[in-house]
Protein backbone atom coordinates (compact mmCIF):
# COMPACT_ATOMS: atom_id res chain seq x y z
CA UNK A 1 0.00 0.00 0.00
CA UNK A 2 0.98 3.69 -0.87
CA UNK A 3 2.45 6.12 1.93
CA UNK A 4 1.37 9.76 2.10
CA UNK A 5 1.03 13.08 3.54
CA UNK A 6 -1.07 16.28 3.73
CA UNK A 7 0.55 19.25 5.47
CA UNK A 8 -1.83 22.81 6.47
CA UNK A 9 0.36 25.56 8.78
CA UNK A 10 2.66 27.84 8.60
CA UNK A 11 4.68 27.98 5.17
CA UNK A 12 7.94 26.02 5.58
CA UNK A 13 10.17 24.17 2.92
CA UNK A 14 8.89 20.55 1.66
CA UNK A 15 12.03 19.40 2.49
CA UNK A 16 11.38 19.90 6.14
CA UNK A 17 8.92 17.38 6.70
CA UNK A 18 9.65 15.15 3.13
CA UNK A 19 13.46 14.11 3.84
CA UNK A 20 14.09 15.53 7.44
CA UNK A 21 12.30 13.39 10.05
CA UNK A 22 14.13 9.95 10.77
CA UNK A 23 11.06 8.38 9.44
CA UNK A 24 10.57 11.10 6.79
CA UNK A 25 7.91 10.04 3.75
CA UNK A 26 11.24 9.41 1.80
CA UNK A 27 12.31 7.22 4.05
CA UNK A 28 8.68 5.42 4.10
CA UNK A 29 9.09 5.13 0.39
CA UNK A 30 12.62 2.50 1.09
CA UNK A 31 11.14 1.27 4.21
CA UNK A 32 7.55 1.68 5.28
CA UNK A 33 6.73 0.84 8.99
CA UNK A 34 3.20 0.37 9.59
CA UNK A 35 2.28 -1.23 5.80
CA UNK A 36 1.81 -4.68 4.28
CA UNK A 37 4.35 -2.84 1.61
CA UNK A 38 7.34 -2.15 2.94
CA UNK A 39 8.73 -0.40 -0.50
CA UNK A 40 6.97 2.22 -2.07
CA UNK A 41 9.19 2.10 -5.41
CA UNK A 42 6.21 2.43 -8.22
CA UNK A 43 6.59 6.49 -8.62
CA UNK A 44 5.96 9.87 -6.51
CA UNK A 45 4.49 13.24 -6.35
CA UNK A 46 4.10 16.92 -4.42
CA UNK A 47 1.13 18.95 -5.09
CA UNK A 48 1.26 22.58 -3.12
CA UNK A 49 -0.42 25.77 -3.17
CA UNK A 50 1.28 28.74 -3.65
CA UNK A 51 -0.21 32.31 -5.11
CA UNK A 52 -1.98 30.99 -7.28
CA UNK A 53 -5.77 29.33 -6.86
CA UNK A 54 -5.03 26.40 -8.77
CA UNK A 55 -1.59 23.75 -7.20
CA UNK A 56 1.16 23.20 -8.63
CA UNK A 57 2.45 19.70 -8.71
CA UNK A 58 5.63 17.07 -9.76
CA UNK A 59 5.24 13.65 -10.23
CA UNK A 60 7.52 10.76 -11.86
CA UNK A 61 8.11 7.12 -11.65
CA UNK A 62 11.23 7.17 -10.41
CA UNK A 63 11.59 5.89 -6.88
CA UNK A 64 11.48 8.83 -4.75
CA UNK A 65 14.45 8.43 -3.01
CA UNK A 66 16.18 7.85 -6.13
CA UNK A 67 15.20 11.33 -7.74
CA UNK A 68 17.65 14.51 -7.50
CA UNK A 69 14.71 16.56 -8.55
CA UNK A 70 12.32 15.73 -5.68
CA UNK A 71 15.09 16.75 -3.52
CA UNK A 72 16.38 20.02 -5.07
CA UNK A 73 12.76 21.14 -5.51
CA UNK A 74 11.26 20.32 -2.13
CA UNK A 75 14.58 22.31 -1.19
CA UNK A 76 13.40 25.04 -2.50
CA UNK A 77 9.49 25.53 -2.67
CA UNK A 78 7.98 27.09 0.51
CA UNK A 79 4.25 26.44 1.39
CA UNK A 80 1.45 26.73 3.53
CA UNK A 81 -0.68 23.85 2.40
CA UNK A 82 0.87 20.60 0.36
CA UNK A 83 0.00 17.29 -0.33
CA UNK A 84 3.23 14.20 -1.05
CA UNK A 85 2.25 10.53 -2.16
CA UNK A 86 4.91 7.76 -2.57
CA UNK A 87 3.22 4.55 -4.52
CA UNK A 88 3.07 1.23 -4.70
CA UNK A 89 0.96 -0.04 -7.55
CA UNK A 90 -2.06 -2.68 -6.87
CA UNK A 91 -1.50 -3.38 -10.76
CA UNK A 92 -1.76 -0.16 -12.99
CA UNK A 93 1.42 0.75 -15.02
CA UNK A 94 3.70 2.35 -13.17
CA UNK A 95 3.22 5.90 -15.48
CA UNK A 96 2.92 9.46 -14.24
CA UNK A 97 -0.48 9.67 -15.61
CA UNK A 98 -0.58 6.88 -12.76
CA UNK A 99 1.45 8.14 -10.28
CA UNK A 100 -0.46 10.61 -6.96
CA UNK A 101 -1.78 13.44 -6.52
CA UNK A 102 -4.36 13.84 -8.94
CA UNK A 103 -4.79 17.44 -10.01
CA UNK A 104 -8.19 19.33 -11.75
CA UNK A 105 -8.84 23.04 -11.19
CA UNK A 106 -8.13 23.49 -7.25
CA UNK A 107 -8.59 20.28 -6.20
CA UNK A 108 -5.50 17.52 -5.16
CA UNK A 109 -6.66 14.18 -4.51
CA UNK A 110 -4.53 11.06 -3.56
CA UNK A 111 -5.45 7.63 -2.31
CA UNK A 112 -4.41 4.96 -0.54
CA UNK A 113 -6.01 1.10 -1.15
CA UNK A 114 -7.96 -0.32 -3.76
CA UNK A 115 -11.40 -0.88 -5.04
CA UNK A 116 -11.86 -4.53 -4.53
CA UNK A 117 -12.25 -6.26 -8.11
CA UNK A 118 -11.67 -3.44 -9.97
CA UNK A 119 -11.04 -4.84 -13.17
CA UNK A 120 -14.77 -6.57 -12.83
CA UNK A 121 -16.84 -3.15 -12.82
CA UNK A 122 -13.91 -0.80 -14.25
CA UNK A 123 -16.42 -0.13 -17.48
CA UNK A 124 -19.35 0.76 -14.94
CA UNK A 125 -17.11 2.86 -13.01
CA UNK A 126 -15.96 5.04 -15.77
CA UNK A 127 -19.16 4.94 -17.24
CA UNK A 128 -20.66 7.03 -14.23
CA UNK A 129 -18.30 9.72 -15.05
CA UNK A 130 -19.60 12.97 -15.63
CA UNK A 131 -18.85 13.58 -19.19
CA UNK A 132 -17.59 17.00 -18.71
CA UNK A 133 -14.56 15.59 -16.45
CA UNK A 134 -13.91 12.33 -18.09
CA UNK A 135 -11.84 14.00 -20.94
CA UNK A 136 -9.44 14.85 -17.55
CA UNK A 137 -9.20 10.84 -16.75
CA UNK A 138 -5.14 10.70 -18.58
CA UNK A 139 -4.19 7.01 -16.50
CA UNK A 140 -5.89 3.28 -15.46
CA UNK A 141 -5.94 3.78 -12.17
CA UNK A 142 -8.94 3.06 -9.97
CA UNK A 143 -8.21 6.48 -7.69
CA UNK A 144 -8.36 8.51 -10.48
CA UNK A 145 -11.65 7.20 -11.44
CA UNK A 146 -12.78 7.61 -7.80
CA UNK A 147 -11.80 11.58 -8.26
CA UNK A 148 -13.12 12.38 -11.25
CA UNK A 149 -16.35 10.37 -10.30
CA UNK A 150 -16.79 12.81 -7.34
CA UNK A 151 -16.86 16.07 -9.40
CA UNK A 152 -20.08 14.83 -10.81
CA UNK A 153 -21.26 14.50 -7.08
CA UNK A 154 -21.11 17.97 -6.20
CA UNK A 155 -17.17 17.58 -5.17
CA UNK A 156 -17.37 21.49 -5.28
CA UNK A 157 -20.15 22.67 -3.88
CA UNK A 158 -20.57 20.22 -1.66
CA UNK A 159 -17.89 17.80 -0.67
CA UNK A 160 -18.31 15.40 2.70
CA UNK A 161 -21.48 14.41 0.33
CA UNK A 162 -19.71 14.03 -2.91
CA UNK A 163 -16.99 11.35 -1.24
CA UNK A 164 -19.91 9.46 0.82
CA UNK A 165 -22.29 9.40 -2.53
CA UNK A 166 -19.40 8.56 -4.87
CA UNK A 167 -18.05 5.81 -2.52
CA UNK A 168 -21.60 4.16 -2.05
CA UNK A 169 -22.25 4.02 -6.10
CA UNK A 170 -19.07 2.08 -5.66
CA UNK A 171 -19.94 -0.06 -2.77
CA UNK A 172 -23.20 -0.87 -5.16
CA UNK A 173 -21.77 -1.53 -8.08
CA UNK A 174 -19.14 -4.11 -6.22
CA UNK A 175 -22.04 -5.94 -4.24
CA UNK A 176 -24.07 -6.10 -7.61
CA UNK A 177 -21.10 -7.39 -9.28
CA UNK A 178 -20.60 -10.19 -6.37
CA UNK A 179 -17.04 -8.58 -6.01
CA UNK A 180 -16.17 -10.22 -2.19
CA UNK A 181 -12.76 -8.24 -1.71
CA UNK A 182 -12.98 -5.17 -0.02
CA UNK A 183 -12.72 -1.09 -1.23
CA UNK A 184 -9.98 0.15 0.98
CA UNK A 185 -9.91 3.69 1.27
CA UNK A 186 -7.70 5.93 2.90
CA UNK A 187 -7.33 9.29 1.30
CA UNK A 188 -7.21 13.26 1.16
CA UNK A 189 -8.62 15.80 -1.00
CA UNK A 190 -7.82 19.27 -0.86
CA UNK A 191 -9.28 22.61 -2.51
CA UNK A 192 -6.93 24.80 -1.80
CA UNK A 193 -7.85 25.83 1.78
CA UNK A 194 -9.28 22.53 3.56
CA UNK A 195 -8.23 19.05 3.91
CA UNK A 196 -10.72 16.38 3.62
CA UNK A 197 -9.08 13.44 5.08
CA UNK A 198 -11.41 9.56 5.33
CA UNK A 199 -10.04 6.71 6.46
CA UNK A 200 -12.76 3.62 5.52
CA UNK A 201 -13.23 0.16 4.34
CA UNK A 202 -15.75 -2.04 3.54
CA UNK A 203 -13.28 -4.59 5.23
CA UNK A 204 -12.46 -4.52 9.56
CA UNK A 205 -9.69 -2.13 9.02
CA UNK A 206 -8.57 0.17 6.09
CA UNK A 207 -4.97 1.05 5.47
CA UNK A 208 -3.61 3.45 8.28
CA UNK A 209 -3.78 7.12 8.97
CA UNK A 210 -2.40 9.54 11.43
CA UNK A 211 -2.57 13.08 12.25
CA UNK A 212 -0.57 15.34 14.80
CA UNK A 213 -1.45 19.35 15.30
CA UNK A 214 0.80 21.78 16.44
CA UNK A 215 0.13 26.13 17.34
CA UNK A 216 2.01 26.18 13.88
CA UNK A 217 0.97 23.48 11.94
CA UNK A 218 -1.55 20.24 11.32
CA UNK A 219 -0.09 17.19 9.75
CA UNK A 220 -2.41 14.02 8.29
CA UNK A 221 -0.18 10.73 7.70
CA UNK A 222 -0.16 7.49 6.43
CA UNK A 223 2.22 6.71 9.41
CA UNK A 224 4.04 8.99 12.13
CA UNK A 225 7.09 10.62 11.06
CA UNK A 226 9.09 10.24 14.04
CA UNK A 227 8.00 8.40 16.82
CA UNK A 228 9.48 10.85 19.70
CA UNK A 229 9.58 14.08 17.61
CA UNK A 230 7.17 16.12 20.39
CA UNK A 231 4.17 15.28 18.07
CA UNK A 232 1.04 13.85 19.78
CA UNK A 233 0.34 11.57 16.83
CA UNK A 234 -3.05 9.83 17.15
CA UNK A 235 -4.69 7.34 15.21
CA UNK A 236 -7.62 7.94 12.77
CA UNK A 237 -10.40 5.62 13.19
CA UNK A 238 -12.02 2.81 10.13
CA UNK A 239 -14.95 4.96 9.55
CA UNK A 240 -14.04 8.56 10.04
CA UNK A 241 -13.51 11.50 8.09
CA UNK A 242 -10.98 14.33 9.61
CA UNK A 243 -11.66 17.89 8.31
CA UNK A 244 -8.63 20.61 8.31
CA UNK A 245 -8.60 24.27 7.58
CA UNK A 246 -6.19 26.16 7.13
CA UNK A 247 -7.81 28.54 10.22
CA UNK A 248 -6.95 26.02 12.31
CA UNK A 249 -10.69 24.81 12.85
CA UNK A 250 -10.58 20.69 12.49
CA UNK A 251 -13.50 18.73 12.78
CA UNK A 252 -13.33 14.58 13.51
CA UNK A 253 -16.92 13.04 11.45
CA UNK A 254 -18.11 9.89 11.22
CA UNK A 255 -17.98 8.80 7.58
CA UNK A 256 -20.67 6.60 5.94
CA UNK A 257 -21.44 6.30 2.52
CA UNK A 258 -24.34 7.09 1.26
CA UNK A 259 -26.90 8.54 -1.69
CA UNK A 260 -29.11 10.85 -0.71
């Protein structure tokens, strides 16, 4: 399973929290502690916010411990709000149309799991698409069809209801299709000003997630960064959704999904 990391605080340098802890996302990438993966080889990416209303964002298929590029730009670029995802592929091509976070208008998106038997209702996935954001879809992935999917649930006008609606039409489509392995979902979206962070699975436990706040920052992980760094790190519950701002207002929800 992938690694990854959403950061909302005061602007600092990507390389602060990407290669400086002991158990840095970089390092998670070589060595992962708390997965069923322990390398996360099968490509990387940084999305951040800057001036601009729309992120920028990097992403390659090198290993990202193995790229000079991740490490002279995350050197260099300073922000308040940033996203970093180090992969390891359930079976897609390891591409950078492939490779997280996804990027359309505002919005970052990256995932962590799988939608159980994917390759069974792929078609009917896609298919519920909203044609005016499939032309986006550029890789095979399943999380990329789970992104664009929510767009055409009200992703932005409304999104806690976009993710539970666009998760459920998955849930259905899986049950109808007899599919008995699970969705695993453990992922963050972000709009430029709020994290939207769920951590669910139609099986006991989805893959992990963390967060840790700080007067100066809030940090949402795959797995703590240091284990004795002064950060209260605290486990995200199967079946919760953790809500960030950048005003520092969080909010801890249950998250079920559902079509209204």
């Amino acid at each position: 399973m992938c690694r990854w990391l959403a950061y909302c605080g005061d602007a600092i340098y990507l390389d602060k929290v990407l290669f400086e802890p002991t158990n840095s996302l970089i390092s998670q990438s070589l060595r992962a502690r708390r997965s069923h993966v322990t390398t996360n080889g099968d490509g990387f990416g940084i999305g951040w916010y800057g001036e601009r209303e729309t992120p920028g964002v990097y992403r390659d298929i090198l290993p990202a411990w193995n790229d000079p590029n991740l490490k002279s730009l995350s050197h260099q670029i300073r922000s308040s709000l940033f996203l970093a995802h180090v992969r390891a592929s359930t079976g897609t091509a390891t591409s950078r149309s492939n490779c997280h976070p996804f990027s359309h208008g505002k919005w970052l998106f990256m995932h962590n799991g799988q939608i159980g038997g994917y390759e069974r209702i792929r078609r009917r996935v896609e298919a519920m698409i909203d044609d005016r954001h499939y032309g986006h879809r550029l890789g095979t992935t399943d999380s990329e069809a789970i992104f664009y999917l929510m767009f055409g649930q009200g992703l932005d006008t409304d999104p806690v209801n976009a993710i539970a609606r666009s998760i459920a039409l998955i849930e259905a489509e899986m049950r109808e299709a007899g599919i008995k392995e699970p969705l695993k979902f453990t992922a963050a979206l972000c709009d430029g000003s709020r994290i939207f962070a769920i951590r669910h699975s139609t099986a006991e436990q989805a893959p992990s997630m963390y967060y840790a706040q700080q007067p100066e920052h809030y940090m949402v992980v795959s797995e703590p960064l240091d284990e004795n760094d002064g950060q209260d790190w605290r486990e995200v519950a199967t079946g919760q959704m953790l809500i960030v701002d950048q005003g520092g207002t969080t909010a801890l929800m249950p998250f079920t999904p559902r079509v209204e």
